[in-house]
C-alpha atoms as a PDB file:
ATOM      1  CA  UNK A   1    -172.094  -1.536  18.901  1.00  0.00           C
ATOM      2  CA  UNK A   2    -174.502   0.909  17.822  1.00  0.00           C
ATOM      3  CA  UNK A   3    -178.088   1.970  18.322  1.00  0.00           C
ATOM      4  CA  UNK A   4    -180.906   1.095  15.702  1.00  0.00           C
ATOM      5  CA  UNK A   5    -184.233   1.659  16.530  1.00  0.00           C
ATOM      6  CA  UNK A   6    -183.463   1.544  20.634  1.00  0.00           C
ATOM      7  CA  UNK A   7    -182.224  -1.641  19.952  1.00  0.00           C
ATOM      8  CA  UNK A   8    -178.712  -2.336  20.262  1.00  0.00           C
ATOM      9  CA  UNK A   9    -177.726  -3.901  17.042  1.00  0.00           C
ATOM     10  CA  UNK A  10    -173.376  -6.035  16.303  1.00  0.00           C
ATOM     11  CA  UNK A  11    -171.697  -4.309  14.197  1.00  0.00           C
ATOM     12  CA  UNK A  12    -169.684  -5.650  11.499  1.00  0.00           C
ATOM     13  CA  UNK A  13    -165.887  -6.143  12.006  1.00  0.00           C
ATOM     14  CA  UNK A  14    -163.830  -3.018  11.096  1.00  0.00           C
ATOM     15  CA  UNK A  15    -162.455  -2.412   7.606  1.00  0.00           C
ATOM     16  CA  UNK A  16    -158.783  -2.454   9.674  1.00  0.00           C
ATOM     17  CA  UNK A  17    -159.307  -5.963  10.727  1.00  0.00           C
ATOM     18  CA  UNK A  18    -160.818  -7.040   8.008  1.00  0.00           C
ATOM     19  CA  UNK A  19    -157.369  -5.716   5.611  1.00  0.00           C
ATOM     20  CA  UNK A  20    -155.050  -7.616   8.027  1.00  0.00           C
ATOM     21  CA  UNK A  21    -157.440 -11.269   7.950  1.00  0.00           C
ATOM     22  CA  UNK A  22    -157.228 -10.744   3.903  1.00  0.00           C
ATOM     23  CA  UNK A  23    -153.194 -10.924   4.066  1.00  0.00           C
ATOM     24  CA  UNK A  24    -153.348 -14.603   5.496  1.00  0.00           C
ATOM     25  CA  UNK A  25    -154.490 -16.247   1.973  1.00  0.00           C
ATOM     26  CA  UNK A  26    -150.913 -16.612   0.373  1.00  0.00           C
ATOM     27  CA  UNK A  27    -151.943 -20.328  -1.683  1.00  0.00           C
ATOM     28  CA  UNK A  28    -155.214 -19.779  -3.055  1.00  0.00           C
ATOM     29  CA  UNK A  29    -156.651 -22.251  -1.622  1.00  0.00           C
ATOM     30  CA  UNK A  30    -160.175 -22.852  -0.639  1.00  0.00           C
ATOM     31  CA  UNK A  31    -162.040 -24.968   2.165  1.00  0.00           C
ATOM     32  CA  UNK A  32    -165.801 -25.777   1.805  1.00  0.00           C
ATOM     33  CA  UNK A  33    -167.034 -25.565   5.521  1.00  0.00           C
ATOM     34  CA  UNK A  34    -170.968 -26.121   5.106  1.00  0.00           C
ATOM     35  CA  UNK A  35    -172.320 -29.468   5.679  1.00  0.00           C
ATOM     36  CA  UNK A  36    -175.181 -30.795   3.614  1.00  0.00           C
ATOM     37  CA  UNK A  37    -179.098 -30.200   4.049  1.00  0.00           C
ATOM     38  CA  UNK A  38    -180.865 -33.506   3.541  1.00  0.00           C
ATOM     39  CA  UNK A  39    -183.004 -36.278   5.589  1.00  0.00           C
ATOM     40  CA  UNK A  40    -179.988 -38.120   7.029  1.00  0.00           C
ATOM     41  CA  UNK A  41    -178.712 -35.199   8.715  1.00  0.00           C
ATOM     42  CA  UNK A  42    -178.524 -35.972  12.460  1.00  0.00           C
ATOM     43  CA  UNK A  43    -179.503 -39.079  11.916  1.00  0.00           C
ATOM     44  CA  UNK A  44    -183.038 -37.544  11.458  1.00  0.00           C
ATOM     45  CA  UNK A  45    -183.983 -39.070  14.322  1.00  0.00           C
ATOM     46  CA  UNK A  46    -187.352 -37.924  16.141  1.00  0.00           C
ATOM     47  CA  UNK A  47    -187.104 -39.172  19.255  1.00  0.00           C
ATOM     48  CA  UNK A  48    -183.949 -36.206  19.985  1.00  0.00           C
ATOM     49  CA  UNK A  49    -184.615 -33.739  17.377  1.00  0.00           C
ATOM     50  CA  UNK A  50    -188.673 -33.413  15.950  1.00  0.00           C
ATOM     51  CA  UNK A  51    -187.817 -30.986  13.539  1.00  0.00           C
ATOM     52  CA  UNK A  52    -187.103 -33.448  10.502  1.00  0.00           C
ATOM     53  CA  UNK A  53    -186.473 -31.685   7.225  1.00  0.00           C
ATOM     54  CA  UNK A  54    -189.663 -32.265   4.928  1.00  0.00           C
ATOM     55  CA  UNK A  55    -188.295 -31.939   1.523  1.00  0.00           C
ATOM     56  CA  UNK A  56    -190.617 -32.404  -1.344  1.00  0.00           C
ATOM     57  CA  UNK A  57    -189.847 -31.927  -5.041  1.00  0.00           C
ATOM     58  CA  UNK A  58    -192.421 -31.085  -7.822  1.00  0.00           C
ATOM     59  CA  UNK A  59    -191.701 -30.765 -11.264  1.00  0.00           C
ATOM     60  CA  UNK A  60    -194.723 -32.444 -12.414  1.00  0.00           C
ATOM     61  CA  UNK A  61    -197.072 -29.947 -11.088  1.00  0.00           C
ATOM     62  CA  UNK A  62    -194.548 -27.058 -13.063  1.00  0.00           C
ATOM     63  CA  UNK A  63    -195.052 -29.217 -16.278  1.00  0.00           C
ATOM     64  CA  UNK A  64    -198.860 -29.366 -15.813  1.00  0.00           C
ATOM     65  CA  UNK A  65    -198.621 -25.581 -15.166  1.00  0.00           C
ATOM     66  CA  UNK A  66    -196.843 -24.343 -17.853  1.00  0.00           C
ATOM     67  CA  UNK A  67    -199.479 -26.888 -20.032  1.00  0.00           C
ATOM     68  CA  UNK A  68    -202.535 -24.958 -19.033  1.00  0.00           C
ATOM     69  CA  UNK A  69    -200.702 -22.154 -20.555  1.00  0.00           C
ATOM     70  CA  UNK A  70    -199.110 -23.840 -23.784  1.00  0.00           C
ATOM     71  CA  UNK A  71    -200.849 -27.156 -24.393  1.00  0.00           C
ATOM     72  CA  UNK A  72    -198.221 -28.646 -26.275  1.00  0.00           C
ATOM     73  CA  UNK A  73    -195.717 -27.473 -24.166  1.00  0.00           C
ATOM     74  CA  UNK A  74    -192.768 -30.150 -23.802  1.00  0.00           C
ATOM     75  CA  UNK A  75    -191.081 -28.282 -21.362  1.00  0.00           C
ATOM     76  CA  UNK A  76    -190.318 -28.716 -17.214  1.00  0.00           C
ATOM     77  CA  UNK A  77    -188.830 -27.848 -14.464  1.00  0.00           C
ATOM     78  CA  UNK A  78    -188.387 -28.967 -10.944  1.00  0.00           C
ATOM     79  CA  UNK A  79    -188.701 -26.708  -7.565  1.00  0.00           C
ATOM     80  CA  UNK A  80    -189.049 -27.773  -4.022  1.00  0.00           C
ATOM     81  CA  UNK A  81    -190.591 -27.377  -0.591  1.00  0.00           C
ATOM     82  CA  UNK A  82    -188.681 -27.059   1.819  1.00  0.00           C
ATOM     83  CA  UNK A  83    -189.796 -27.208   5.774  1.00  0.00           C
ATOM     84  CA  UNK A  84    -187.524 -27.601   8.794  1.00  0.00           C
ATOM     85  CA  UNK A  85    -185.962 -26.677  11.658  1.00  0.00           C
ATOM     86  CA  UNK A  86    -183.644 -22.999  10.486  1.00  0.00           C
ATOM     87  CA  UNK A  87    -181.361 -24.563  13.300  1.00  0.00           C
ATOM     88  CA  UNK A  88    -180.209 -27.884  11.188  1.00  0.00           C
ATOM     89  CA  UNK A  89    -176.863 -28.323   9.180  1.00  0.00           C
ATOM     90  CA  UNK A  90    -174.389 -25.977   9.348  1.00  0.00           C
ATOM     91  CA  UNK A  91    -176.536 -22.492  10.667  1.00  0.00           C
ATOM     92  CA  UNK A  92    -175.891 -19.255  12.152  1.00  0.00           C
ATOM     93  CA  UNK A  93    -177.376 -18.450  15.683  1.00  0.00           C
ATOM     94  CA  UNK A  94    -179.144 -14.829  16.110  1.00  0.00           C
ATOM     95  CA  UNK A  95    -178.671 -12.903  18.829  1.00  0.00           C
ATOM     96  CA  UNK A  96    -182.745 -13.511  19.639  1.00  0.00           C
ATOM     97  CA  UNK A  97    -181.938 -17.302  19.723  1.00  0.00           C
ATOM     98  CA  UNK A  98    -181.986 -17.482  23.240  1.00  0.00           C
ATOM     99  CA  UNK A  99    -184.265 -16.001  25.904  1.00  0.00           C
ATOM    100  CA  UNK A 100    -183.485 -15.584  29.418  1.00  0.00           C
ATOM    101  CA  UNK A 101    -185.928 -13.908  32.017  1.00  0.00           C
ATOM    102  CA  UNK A 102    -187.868 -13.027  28.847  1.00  0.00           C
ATOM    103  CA  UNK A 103    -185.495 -10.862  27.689  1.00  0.00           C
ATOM    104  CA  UNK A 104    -182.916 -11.120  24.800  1.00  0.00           C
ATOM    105  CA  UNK A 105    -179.336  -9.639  24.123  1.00  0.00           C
ATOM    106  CA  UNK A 106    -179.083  -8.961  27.826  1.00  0.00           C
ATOM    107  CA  UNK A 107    -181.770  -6.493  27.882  1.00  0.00           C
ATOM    108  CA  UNK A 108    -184.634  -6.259  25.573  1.00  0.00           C
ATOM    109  CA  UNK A 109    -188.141  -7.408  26.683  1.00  0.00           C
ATOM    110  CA  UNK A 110    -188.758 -10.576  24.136  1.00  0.00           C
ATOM    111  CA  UNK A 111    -192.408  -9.795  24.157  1.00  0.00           C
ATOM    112  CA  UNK A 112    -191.772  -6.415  22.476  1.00  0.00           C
ATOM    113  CA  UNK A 113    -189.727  -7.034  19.589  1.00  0.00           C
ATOM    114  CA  UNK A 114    -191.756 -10.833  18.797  1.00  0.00           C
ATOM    115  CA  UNK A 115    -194.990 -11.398  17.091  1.00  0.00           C
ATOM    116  CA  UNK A 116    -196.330 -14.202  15.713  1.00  0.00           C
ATOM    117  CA  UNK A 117    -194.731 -13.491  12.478  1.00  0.00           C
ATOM    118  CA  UNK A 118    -191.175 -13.849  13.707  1.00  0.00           C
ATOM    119  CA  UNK A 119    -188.312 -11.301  15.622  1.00  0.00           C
ATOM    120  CA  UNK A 120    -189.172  -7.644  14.569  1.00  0.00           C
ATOM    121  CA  UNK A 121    -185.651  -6.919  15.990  1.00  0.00           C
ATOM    122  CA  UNK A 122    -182.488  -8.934  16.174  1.00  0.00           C
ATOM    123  CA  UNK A 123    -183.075 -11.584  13.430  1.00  0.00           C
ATOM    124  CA  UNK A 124    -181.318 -13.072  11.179  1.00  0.00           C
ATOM    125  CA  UNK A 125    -181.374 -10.528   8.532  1.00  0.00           C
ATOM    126  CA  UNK A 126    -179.430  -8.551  10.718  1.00  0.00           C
ATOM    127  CA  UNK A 127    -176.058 -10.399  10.750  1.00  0.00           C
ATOM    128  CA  UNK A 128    -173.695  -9.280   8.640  1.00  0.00           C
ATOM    129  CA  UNK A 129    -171.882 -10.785   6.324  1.00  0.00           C
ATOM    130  CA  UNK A 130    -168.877 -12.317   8.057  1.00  0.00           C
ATOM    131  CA  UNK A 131    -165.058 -11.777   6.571  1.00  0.00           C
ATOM    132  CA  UNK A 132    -162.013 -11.691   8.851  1.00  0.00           C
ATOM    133  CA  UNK A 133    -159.609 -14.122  10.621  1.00  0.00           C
ATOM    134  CA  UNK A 134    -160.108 -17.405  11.846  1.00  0.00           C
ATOM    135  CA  UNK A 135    -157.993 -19.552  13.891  1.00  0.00           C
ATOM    136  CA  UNK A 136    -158.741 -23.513  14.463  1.00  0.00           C
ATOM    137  CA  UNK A 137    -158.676 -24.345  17.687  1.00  0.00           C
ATOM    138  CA  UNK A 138    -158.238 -28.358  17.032  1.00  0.00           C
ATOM    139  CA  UNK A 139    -159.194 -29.302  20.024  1.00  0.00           C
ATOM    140  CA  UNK A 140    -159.561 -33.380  19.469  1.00  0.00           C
ATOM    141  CA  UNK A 141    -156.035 -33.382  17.450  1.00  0.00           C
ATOM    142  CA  UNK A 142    -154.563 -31.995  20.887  1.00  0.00           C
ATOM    143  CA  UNK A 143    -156.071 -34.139  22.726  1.00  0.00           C
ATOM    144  CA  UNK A 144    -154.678 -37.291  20.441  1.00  0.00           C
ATOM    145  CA  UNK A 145    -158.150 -38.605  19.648  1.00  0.00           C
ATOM    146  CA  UNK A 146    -160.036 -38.846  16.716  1.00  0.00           C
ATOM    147  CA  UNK A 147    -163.538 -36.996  18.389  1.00  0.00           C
ATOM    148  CA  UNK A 148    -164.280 -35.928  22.081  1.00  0.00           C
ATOM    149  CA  UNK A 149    -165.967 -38.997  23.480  1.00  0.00           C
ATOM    150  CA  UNK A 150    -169.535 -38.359  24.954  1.00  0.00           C
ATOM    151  CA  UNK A 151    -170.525 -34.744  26.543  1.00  0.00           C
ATOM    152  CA  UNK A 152    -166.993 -33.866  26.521  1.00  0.00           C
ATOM    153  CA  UNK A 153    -166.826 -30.359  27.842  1.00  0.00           C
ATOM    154  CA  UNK A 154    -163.907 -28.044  26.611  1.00  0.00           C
ATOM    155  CA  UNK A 155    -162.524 -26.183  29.408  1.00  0.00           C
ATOM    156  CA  UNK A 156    -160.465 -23.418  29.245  1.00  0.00           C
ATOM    157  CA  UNK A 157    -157.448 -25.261  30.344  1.00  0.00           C
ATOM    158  CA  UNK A 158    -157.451 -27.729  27.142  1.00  0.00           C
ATOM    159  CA  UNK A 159    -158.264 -23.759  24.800  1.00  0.00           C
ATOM    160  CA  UNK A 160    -155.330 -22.264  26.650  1.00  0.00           C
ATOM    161  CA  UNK A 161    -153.063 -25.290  25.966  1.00  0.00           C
ATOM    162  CA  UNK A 162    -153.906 -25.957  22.197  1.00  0.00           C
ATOM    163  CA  UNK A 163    -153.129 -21.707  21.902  1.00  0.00           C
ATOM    164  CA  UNK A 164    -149.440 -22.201  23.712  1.00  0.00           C
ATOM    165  CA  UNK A 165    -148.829 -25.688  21.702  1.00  0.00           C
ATOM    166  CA  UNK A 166    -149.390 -23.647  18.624  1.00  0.00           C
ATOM    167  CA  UNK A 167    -147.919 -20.310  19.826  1.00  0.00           C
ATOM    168  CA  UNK A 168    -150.812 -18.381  18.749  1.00  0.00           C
ATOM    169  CA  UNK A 169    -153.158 -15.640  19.976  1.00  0.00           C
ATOM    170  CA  UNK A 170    -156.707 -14.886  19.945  1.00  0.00           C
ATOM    171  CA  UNK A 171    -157.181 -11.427  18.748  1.00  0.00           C
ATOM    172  CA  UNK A 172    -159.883  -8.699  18.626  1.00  0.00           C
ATOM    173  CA  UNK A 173    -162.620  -9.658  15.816  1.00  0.00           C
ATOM    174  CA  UNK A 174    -161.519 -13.183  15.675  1.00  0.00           C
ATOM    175  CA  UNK A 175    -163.795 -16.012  14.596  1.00  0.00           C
ATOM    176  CA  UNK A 176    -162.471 -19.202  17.190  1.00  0.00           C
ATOM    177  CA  UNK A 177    -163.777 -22.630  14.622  1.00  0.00           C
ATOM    178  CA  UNK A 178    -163.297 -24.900  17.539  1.00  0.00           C
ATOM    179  CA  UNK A 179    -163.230 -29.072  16.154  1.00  0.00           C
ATOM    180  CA  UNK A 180    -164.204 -32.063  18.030  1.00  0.00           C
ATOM    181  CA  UNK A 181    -163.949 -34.452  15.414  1.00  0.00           C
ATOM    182  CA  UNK A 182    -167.694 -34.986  15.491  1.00  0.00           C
ATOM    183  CA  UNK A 183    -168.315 -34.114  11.750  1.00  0.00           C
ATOM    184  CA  UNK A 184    -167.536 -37.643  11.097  1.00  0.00           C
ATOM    185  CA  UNK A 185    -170.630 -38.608  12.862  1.00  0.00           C
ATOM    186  CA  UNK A 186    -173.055 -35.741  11.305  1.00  0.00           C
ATOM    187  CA  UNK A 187    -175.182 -39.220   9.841  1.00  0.00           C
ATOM    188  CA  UNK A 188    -175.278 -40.928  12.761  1.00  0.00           C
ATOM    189  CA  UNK A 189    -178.840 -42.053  14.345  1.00  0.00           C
ATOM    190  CA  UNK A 190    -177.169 -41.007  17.950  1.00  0.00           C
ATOM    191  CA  UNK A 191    -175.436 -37.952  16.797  1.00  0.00           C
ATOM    192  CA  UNK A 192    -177.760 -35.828  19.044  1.00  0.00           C
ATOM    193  CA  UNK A 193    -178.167 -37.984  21.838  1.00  0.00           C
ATOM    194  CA  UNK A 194    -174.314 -37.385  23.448  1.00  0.00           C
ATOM    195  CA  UNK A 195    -171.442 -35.274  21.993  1.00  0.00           C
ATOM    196  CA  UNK A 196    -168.715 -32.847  23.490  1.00  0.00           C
ATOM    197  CA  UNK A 197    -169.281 -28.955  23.925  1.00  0.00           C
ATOM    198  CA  UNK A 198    -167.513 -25.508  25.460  1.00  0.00           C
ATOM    199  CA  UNK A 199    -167.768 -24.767  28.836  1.00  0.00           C
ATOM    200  CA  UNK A 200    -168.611 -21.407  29.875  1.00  0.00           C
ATOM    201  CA  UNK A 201    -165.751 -20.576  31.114  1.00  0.00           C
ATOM    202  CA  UNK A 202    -163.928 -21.381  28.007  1.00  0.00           C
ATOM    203  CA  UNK A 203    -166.659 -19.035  25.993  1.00  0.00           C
ATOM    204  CA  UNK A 204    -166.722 -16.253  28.213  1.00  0.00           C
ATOM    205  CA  UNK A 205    -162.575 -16.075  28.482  1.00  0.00           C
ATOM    206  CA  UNK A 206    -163.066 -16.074  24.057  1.00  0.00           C
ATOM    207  CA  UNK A 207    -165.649 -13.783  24.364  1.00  0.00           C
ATOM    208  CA  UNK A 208    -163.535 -11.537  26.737  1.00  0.00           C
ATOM    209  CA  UNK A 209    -160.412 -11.809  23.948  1.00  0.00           C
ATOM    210  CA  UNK A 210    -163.081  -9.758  21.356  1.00  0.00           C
ATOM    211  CA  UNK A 211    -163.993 -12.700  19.289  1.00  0.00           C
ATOM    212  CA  UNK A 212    -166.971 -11.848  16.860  1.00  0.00           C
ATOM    213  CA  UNK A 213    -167.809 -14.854  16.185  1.00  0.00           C
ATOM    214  CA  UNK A 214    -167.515 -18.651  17.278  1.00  0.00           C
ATOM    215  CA  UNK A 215    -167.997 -22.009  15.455  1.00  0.00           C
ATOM    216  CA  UNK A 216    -167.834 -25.617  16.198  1.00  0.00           C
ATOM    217  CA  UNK A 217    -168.095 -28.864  14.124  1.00  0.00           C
ATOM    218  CA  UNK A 218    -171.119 -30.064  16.378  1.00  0.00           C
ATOM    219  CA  UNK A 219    -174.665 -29.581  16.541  1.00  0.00           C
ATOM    220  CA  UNK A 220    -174.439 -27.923  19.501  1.00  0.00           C
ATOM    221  CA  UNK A 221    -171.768 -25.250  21.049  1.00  0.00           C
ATOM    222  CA  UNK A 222    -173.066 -26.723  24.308  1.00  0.00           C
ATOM    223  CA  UNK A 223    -172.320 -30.235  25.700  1.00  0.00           C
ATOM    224  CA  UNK A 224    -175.177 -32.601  24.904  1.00  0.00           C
ATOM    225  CA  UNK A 225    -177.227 -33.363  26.835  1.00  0.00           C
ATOM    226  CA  UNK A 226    -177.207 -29.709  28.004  1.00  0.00           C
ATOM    227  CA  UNK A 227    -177.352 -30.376  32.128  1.00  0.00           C
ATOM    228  CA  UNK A 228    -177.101 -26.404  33.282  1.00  0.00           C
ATOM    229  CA  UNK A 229    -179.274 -23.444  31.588  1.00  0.00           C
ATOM    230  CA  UNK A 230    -178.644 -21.481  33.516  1.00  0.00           C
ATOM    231  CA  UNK A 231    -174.499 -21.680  33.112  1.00  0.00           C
ATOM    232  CA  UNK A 232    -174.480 -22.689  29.348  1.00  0.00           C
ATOM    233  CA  UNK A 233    -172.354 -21.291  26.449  1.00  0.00           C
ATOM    234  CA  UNK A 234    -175.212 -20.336  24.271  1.00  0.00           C
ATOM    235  CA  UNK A 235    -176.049 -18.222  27.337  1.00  0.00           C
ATOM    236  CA  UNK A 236    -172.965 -16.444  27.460  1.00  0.00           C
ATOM    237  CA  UNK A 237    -172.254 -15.818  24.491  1.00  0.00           C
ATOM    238  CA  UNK A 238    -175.385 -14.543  22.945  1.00  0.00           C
ATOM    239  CA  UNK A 239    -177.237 -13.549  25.389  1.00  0.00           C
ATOM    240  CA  UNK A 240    -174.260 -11.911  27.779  1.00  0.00           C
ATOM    241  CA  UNK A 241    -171.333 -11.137  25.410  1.00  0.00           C
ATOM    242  CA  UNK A 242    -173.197 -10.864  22.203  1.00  0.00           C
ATOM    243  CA  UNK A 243    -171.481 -13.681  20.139  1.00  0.00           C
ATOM    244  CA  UNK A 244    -172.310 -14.785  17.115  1.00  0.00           C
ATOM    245  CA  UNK A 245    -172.765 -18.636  17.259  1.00  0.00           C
ATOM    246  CA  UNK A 246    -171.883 -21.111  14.524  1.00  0.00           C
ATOM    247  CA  UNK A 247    -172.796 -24.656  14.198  1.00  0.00           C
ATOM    248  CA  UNK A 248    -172.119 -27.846  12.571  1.00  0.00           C
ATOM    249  CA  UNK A 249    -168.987 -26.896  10.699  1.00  0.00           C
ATOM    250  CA  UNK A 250    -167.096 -29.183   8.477  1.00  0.00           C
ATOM    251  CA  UNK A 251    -163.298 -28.640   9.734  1.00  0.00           C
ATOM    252  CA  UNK A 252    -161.793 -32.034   8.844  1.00  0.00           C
ATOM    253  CA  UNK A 253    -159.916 -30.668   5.880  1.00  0.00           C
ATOM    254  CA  UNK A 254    -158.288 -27.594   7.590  1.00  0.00           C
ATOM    255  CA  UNK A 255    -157.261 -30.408  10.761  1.00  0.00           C
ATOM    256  CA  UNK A 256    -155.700 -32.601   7.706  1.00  0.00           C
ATOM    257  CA  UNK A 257    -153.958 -30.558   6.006  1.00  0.00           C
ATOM    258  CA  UNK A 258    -152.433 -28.942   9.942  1.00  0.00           C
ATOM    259  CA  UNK A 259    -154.185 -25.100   8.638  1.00  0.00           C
ATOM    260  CA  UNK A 260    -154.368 -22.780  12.356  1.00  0.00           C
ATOM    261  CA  UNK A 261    -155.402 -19.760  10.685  1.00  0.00           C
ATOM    262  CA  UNK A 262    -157.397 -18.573   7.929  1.00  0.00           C
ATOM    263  CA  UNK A 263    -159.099 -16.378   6.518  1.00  0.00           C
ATOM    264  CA  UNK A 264    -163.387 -17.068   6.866  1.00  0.00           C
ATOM    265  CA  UNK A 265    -166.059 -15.575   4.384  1.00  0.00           C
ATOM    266  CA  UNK A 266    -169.383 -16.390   5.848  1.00  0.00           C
ATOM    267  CA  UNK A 267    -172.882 -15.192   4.587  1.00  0.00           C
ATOM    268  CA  UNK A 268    -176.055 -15.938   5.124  1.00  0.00           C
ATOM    269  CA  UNK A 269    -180.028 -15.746   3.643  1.00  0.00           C
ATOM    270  CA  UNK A 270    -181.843 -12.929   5.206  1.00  0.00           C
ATOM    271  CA  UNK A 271    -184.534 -14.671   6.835  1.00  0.00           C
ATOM    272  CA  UNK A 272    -186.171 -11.967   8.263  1.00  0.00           C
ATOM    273  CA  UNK A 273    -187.193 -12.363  11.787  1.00  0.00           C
ATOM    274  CA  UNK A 274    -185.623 -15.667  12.407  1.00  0.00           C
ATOM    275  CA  UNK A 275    -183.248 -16.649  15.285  1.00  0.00           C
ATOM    276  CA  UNK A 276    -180.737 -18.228  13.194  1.00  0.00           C
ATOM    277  CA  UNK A 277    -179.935 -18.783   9.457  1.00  0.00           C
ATOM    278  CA  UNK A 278    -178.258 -21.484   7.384  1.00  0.00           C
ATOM    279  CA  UNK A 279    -175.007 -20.715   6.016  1.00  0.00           C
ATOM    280  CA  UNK A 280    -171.846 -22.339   3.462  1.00  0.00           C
ATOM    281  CA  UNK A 281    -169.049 -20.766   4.750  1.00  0.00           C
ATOM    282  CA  UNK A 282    -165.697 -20.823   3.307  1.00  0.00           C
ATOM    283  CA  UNK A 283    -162.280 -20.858   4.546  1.00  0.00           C
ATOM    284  CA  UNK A 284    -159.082 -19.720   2.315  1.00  0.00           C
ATOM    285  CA  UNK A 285    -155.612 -19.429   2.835  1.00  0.00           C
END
């Protein structure tokens, strides 16, 4: 970590690291792991989660536009409005996404670095692109079920016992893509209502391993509904351990074809002075 500013600001993972993750691809292969941005995402439903994408296209206001400039102008175009919740889809959690005590990271005073305007520290634009090794901790393929039923809370029993099956490690600069099989319910009117999460425990042992990042093919790296603030994963890892948080992941492909490791190239918009971003990240191997 180093200091920006007299705010503490994640580095990126080091070039060594980095070299090593780039050795895993060997087949050229490549995994899409973004989900899509649309209205039936989540189910859209308002009762559990207001923020409903509003998407509106317009190419008939670009045609009248470029008209008033060339009358008999036979040419369009289309763009868009987009407005929504930056935490929808597949997305990228800041380290200013949560607040506890009023203060962010662990220690910064959330009034000082927020205005009205958005984060003036600690926002989106400052996460770096993400390259380096990823390891798929299939957590509802060793449990034998298709998803984790309900608010399903992975403990760091069932993490350490997927690892051993596997005979694999967690290493320093790690991303863990944890899968619950919920992607196949991303549609679902009652996607938000219930579904399965990481205990602290389990986060805070991965956090204490050096992971940089962590993902999970649910809305939430949290059980929903969340029943304990105070002793939550999104609390430990961003605000505590300074953990990058990823969300929504599409991981069925890696769990068919059996993949454990991989190497991750994640990127995201720099929406400046946001708590999160969305992302498309990619695994290859």
């Amino acid at each position: 970590m180093e200091k920006k500013n007299n705010i503490r600001i994640k580095d990126s993972i080091d070039r060594k690291t980095i070299l090593k993750a780039l050795s895993i691809v060997k087949k050229g292969m490549v995994f899409d792991l973004g989900m899509e941005i649309n209205r039936r995402v989540y189910g859209q439903n308002p009762d559990v989660f207001p923020y409903s994408l509003i998407f509106e296209s317009t190419p008939e206001d670009l045609k009248r536009q470029l008209q008033d400039i060339e009358k008999d102008s036979k040419l369009s175009g289309s763009n868009e409005v987009i407005i929504s919740s930056i935490h929808f889809s597949t997305h990228i959690d800041a380290l200013c996404h949560i607040i506890y005590e009023d203060k962010v990271a662990g220690e910064f005073n959330s009034k000082d670095i927020r205005k009205k305007d958005g984060w003036k520290k600690l926002g989106a634009e400052t996460i770096p692109p993400i390259v380096g090794r990823a390891v798929l901790l299939d957590i509802a393929k060793y449990k034998g079920v298709e998803k984790l039923e309900g608010s399903y809370k992975i403990s760091l029993e069932d993490i350490k016992g997927y690892l051993k099956e596997k005979k694999m490690n967690i290493e320093s600069g790690d991303i863990a893509c944890i899968r619950t099989g919920m992607s196949k319910e991303f549609y679902n009117p009652d996607y938000l209502k219930e579904g399965p999460g990481v205990s602290k425990e389990g986060a805070e042992w991965l956090a204490q391993k050096g992971i940089y990042a962590i993902g999970i093919d649910y809305a939430s790296i949290d059980p929903l509904p969340w029943k304990d603030f105070n002793n939550c994963a999104h609390l430990q890892l961003l605000y505590k351990d300074r953990v990058y948080i990823i969300e929504a992941l599409n991981l069925e492909e890696l769990s068919n074809e059996n993949i454990s490791e991989f190497l991750i190239i994640c990127s995201s918009p720099k929406f400046t002075g946001c708590s999160g971003s969305w992302i498309r990240p990619v695994a290859l191997v």
